[in-house]
Protein backbone atom coordinates (compact mmCIF):
# COMPACT_ATOMS: atom_id res chain seq x y z
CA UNK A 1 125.70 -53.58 41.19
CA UNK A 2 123.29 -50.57 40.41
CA UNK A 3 120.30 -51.77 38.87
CA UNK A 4 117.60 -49.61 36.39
CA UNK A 5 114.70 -48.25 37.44
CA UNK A 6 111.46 -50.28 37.33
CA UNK A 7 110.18 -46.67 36.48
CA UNK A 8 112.22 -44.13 34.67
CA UNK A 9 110.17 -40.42 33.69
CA UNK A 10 112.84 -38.03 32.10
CA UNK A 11 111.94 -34.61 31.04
CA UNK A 12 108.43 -34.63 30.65
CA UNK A 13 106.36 -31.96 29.56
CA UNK A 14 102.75 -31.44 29.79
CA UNK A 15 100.74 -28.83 28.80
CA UNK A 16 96.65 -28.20 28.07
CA UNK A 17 95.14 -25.29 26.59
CA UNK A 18 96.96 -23.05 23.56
CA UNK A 19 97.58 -19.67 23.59
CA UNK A 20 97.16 -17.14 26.32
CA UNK A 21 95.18 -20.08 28.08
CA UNK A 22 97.96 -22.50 27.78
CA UNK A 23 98.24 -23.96 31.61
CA UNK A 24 101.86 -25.86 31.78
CA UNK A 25 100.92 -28.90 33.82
CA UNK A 26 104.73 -30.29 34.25
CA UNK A 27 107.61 -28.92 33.09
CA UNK A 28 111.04 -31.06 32.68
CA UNK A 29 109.65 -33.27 35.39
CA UNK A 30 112.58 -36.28 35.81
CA UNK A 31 111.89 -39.43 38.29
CA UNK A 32 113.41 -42.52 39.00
CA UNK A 33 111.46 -45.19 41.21
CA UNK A 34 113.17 -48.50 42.13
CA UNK A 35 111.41 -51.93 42.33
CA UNK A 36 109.93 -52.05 45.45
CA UNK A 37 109.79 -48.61 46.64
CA UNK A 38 106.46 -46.92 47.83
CA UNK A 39 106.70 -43.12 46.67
CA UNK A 40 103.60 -40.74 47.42
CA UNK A 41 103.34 -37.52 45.29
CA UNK A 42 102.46 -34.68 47.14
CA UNK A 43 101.72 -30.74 46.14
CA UNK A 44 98.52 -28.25 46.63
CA UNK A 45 95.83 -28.50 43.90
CA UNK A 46 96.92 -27.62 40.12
CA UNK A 47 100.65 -28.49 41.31
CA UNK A 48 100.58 -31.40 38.50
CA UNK A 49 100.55 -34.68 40.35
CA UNK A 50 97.40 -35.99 39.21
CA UNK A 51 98.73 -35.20 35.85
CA UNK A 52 102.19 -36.70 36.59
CA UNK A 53 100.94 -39.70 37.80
CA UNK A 54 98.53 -40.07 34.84
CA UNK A 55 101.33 -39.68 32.29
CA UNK A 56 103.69 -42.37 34.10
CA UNK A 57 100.63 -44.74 34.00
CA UNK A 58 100.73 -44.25 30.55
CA UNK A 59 97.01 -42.69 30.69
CA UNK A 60 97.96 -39.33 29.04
CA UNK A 61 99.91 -38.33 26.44
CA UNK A 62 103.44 -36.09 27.03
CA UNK A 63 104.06 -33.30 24.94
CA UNK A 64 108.10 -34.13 25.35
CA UNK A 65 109.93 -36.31 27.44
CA UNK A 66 110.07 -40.34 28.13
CA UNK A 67 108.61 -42.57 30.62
CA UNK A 68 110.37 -46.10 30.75
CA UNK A 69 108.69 -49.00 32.38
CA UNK A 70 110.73 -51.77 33.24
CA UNK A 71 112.87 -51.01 29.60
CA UNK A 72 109.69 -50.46 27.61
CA UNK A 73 109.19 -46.80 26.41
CA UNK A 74 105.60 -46.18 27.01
CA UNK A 75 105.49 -42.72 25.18
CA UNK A 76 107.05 -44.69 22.21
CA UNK A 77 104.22 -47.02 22.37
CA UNK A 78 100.89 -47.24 19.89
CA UNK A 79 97.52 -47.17 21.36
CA UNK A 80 97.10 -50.44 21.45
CA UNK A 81 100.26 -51.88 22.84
CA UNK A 82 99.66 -49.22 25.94
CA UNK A 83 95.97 -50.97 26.05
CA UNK A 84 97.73 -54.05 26.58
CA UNK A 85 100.93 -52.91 28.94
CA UNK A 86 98.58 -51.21 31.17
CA UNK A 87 96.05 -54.30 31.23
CA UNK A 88 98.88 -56.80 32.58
CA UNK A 89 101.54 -55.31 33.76
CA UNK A 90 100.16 -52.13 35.34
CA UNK A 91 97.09 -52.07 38.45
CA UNK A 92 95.10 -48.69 39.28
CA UNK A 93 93.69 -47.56 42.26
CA UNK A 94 91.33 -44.23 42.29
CA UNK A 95 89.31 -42.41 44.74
CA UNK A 96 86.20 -43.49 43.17
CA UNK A 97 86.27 -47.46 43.68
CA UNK A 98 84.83 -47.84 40.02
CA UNK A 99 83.23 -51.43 40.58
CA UNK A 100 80.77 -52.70 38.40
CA UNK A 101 77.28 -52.92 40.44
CA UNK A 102 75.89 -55.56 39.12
CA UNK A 103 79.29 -58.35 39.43
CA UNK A 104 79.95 -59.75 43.03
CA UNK A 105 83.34 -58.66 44.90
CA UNK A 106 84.88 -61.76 43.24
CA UNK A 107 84.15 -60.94 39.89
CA UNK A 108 85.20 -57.37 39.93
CA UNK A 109 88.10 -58.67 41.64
CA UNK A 110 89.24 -61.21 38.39
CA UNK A 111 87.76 -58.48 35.65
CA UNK A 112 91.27 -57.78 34.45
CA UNK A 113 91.97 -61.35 34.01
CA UNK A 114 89.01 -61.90 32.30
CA UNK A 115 89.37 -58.78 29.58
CA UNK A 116 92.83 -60.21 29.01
CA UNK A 117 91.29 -63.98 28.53
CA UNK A 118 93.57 -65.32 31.86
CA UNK A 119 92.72 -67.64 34.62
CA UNK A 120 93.49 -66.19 37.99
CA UNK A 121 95.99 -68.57 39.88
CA UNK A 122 94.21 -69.79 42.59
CA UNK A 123 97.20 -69.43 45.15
CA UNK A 124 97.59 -65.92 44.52
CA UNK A 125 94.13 -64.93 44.39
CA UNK A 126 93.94 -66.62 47.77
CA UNK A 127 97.08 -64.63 49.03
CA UNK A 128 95.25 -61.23 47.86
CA UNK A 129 92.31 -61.57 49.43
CA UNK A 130 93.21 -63.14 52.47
CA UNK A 131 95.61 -60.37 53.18
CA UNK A 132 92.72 -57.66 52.59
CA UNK A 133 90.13 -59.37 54.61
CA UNK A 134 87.62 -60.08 52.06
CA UNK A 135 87.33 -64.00 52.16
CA UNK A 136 84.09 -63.45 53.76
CA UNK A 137 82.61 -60.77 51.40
CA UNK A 138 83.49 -62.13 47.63
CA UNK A 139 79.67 -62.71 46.83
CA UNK A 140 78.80 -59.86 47.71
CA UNK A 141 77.99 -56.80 45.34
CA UNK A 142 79.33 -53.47 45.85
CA UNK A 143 76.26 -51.90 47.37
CA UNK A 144 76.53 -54.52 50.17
CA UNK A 145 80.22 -53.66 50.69
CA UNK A 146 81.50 -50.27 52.91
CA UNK A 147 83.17 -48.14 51.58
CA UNK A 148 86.48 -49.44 52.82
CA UNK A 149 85.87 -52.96 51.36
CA UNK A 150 84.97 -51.54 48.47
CA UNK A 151 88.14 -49.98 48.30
CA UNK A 152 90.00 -52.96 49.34
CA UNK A 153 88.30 -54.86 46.37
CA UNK A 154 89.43 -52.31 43.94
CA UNK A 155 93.04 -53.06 46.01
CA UNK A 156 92.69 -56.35 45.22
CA UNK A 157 91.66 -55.84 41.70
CA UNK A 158 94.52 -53.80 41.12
CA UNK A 159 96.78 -56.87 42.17
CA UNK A 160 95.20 -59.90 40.83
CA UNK A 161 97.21 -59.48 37.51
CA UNK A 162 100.51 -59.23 39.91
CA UNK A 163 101.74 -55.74 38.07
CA UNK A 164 104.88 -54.56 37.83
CA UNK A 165 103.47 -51.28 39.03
CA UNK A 166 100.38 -49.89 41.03
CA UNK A 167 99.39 -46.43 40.66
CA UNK A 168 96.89 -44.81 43.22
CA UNK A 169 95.23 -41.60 42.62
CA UNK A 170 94.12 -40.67 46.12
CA UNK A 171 92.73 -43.71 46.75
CA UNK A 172 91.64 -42.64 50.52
CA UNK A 173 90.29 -39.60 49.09
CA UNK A 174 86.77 -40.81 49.44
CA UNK A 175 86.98 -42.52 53.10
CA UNK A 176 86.93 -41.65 56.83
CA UNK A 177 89.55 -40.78 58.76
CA UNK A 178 89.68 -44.48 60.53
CA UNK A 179 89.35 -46.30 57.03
CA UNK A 180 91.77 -44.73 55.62
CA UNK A 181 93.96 -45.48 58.31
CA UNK A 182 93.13 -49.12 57.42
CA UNK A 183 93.65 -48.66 53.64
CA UNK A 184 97.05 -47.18 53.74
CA UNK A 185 98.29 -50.19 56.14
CA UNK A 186 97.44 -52.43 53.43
CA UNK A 187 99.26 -50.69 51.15
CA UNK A 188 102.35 -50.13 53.11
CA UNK A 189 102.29 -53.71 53.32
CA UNK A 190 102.20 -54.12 49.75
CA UNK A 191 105.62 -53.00 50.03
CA UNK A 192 106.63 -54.70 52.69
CA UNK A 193 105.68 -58.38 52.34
CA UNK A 194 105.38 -58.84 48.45
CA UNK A 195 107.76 -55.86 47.32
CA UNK A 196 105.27 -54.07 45.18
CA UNK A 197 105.60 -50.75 43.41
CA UNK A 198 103.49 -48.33 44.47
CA UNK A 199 103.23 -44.64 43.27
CA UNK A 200 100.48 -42.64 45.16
CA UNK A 201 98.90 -39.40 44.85
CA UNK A 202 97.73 -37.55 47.96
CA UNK A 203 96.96 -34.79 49.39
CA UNK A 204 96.74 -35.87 52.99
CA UNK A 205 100.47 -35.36 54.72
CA UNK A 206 99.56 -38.44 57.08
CA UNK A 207 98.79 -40.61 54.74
CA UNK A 208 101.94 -40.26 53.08
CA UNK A 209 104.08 -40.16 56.13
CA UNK A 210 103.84 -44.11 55.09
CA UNK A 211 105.86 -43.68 51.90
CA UNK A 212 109.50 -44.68 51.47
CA UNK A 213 110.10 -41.75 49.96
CA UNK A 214 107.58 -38.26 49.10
CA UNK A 215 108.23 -35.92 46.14
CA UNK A 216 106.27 -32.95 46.42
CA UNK A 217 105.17 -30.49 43.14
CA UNK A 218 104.70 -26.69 42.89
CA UNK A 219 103.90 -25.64 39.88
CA UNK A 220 104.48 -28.35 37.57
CA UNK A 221 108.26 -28.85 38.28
CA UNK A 222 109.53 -31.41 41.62
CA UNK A 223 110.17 -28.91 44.50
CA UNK A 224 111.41 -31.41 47.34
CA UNK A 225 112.22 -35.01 47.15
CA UNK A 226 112.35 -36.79 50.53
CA UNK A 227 114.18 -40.62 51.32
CA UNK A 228 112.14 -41.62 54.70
CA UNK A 229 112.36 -44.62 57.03
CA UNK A 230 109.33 -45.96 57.91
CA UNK A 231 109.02 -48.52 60.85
């Protein structure tokens, strides 16, 4: 039995600027991604994967097209049922960690809980943060964290809501060489030990050697797709 696509993008177009300064981000870009699967989007800068993954997270707008989460049209959506889809069904990672200063690890962790008026379940929130080392450091503010724990709280913040999804805009884009190393583990497990989504942007090749599966852009349009086994 063939099941759907957790996420289905078909045909989508995306373009900014009119005129002679119109710059065609994607053009008839079509992508399936099963439940479970790890992909990392790949391409050299202005190939449209930022913008790809942006538009899949329902964060931007298409010009034509349909992205499907799960059977829910996001592009059909209004503004504030994407507010809401995104909120509880969808976590973000980015290369800046975008905690707020002056809440402990803890409560930047449970944030998206709290915006959506939800209890975090205590067996789960447990799980996450065992699993990312960061028992040790949830009263602690961001400017006491590294870098990497910073990151890892923004992980773990991107998982507290349990999303059907995780999108992750080169979220080792703003770490050393040995932390990000560390970071992509704990994504890969992700994958591996609670079967989560993940789409990721990157530009590092070795970073996404960790992927199930790489699609690279040129140019707005998919110019390799790659199935990989990773051990």
């Amino acid at each position: 039995m063939t099941h759907p696509p957790l996420l289905h993008v078909h045909a989508v177009e995306k373009t900014y600027g009119t005129g002679a300064g119109a710059v065609r981000a994607l053009d008839q870009v079509s992508l399936d991604v099963p439940r479970g699967q790890f992909l990392a989007i790949m391409g050299p800068s202005g190939s449209g994967k930022s913008t790809l993954l942006q538009c899949a997270a329902g964060l931007d707008t298409v010009d034509a097209g349909q992205v499907v989460l799960d059977g829910d049209v996001l592009t059909a959506m209004r503004d504030d049922q994407l507010t809401i889809t995104r909120r509880d069904r969808i976590g973000f990672i980015f290369q800046a960690f975008n905690l707020i200063p002056t809440l402990t690890a803890k409560d930047n962790i449970v944030l998206p809980l709290k915006m959506a008026k939800r209890t975090a379940d205590p067996v789960w929130f447990d799980h996450v943060v065992g699993m990312l080392g960061l028992l040790d450091r949830l009263t602690h503010k961001p400017a006491e964290l590294s870098g990497g724990q910073q990151q890892r709280v923004a992980v773990a913040r991107a998982l507290i809501t349990q999303p059907d999804i995780i999108f992750a805009d080169e979220p080792t884009g703003a770490l050393d060489q040995a932390t990000s190393a560390s970071l992509i583990r704990f994504l890969r497990r992700l994958t591996d030990e609670l079967n989560q989504t993940l789409v990721m942007v990157t530009h590092d090749a070795a970073v996404a050697e960790w992927a199930d599966r790489i699609v690279e852009l040129r140019d707005g349009s998919i110019a390799r797709d790659v199935a990989r086994s990773v051990n």
